[in-house]
C-alpha atoms as a PDB file:
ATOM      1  CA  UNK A   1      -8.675  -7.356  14.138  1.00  0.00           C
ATOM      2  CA  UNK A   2      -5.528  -5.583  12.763  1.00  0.00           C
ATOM      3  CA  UNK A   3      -3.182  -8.181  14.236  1.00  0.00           C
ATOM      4  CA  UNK A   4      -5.380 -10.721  12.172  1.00  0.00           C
ATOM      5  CA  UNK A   5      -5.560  -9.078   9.218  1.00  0.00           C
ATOM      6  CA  UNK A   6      -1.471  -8.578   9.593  1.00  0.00           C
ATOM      7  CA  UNK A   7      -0.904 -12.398   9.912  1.00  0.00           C
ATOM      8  CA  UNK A   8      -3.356 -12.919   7.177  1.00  0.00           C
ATOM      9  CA  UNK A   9      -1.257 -10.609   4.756  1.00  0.00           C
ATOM     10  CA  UNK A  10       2.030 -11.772   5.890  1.00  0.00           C
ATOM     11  CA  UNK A  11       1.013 -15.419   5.327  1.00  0.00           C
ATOM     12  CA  UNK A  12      -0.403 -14.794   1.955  1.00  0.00           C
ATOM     13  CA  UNK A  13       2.255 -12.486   0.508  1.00  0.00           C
ATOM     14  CA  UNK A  14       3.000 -13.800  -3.430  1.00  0.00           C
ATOM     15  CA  UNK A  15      -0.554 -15.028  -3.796  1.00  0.00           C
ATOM     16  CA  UNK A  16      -2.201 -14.141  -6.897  1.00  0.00           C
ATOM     17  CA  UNK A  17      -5.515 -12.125  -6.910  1.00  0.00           C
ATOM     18  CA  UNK A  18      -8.555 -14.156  -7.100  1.00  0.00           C
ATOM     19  CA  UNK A  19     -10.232 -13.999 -10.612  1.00  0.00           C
ATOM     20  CA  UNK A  20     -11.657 -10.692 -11.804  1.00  0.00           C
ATOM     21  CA  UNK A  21     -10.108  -8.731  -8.458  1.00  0.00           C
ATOM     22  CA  UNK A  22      -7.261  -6.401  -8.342  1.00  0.00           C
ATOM     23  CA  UNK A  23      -5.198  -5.245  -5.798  1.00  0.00           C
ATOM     24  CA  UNK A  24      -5.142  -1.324  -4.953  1.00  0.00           C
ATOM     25  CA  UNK A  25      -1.642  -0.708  -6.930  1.00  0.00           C
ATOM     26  CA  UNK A  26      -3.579  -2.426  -9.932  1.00  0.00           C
ATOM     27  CA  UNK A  27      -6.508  -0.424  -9.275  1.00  0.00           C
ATOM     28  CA  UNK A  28      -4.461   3.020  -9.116  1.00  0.00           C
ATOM     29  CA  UNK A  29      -4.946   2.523 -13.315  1.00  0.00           C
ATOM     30  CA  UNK A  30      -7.898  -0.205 -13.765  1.00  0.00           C
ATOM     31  CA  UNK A  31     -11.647   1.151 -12.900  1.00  0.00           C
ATOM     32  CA  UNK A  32     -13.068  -2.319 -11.533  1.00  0.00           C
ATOM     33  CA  UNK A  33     -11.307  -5.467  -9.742  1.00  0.00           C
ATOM     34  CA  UNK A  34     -13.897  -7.578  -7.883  1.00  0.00           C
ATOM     35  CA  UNK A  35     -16.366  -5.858  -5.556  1.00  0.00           C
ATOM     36  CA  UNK A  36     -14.886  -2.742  -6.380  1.00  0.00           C
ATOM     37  CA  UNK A  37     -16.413  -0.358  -9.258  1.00  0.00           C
ATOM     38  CA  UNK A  38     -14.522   3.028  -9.541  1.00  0.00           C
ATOM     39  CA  UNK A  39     -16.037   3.740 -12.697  1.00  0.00           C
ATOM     40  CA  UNK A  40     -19.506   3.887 -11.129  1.00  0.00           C
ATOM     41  CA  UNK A  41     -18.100   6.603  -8.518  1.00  0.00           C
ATOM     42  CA  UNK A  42     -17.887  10.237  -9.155  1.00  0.00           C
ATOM     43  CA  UNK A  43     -14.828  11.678 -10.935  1.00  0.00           C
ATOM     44  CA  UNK A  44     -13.857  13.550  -7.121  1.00  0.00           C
ATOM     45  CA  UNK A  45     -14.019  10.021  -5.230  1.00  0.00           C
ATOM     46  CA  UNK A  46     -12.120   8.231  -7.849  1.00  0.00           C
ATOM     47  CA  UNK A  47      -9.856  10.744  -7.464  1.00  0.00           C
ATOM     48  CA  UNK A  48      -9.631  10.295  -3.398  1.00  0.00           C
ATOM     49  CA  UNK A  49      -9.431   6.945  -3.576  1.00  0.00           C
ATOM     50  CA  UNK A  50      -6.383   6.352  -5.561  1.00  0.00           C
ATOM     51  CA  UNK A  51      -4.926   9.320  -3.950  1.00  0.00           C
ATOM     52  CA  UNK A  52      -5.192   7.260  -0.495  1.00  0.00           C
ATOM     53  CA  UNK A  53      -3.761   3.899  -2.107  1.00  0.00           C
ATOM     54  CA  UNK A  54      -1.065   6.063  -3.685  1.00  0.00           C
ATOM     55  CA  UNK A  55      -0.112   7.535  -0.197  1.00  0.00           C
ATOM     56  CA  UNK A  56      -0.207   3.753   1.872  1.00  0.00           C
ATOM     57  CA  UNK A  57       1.589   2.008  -1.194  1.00  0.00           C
ATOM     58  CA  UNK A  58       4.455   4.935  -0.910  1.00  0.00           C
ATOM     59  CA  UNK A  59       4.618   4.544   2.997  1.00  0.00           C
ATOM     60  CA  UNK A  60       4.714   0.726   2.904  1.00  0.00           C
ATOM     61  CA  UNK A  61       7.961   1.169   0.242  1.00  0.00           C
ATOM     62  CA  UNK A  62       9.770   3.797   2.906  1.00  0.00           C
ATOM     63  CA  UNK A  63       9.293   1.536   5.524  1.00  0.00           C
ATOM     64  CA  UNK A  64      10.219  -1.636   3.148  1.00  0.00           C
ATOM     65  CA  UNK A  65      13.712   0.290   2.414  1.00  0.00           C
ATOM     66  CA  UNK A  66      14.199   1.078   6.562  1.00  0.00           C
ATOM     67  CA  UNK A  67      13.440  -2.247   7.414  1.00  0.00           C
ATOM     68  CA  UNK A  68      15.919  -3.650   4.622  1.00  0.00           C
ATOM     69  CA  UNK A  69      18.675  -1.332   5.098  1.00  0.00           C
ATOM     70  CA  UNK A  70      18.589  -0.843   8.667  1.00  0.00           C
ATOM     71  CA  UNK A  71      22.289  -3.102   8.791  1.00  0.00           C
ATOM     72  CA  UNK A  72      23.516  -2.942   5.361  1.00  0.00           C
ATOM     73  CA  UNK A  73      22.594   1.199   5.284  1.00  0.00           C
ATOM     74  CA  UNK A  74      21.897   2.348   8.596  1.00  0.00           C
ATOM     75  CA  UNK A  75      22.176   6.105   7.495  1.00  0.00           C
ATOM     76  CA  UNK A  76      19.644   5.278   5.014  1.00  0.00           C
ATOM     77  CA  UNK A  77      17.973   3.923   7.343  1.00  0.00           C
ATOM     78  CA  UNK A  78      17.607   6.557   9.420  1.00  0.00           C
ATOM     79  CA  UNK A  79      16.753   8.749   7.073  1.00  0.00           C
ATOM     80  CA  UNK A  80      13.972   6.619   5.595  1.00  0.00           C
ATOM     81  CA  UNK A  81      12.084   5.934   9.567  1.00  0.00           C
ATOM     82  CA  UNK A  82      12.341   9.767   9.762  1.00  0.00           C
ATOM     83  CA  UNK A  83      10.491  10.077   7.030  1.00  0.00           C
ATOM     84  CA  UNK A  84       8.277   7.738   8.088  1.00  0.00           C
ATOM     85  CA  UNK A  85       7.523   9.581  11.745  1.00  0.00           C
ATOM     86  CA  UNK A  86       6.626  12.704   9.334  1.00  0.00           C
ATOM     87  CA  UNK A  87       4.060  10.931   7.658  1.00  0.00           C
ATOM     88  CA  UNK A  88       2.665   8.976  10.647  1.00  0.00           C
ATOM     89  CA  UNK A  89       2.256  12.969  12.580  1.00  0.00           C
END
């Protein structure tokens, strides 16, 4: 399943969100996208919630910036898939 849902992502990077839907960075400020309603979810879930997109959408940039700079920047590099093992322990 999370090879599928890899290829699917990878294939449809750039695409739009369908009509009325947002995508969890959008939804870190909007309270409703779709199927999701966070404004019908207690103040402490909301709260969860975004704190758990905040925390992927940061990890996906560090390892955006190690995968881009491994040859131009391997220090950086480095330093960024460190940081990574840290927040995958």
């Amino acid at each position: 399943m999370i090879d599928a849902l890899a290829t699917v992502h990878e294939l449809t990077v750039g695409w739009p969100q369908g009509p009325g839907f947002a995508s969890a960075r959008q939804l870190l400020d909007l309270d409703r996208g779709g199927d999701v309603r966070l404004d019908a979810m207690p103040p402490e879930a909301v709260r969860a919630v975004r704190a758990a997109w905040q925390q992927t959408l940061a990890t996906a940039g560090v390892a955006w910036e190690a995968a881009t700079c491994g040859v131009p920047e391997p220090e950086y590099a480095a330093r960024r898939l460190a940081e990574l093992s840290v927040r995958s322990n």
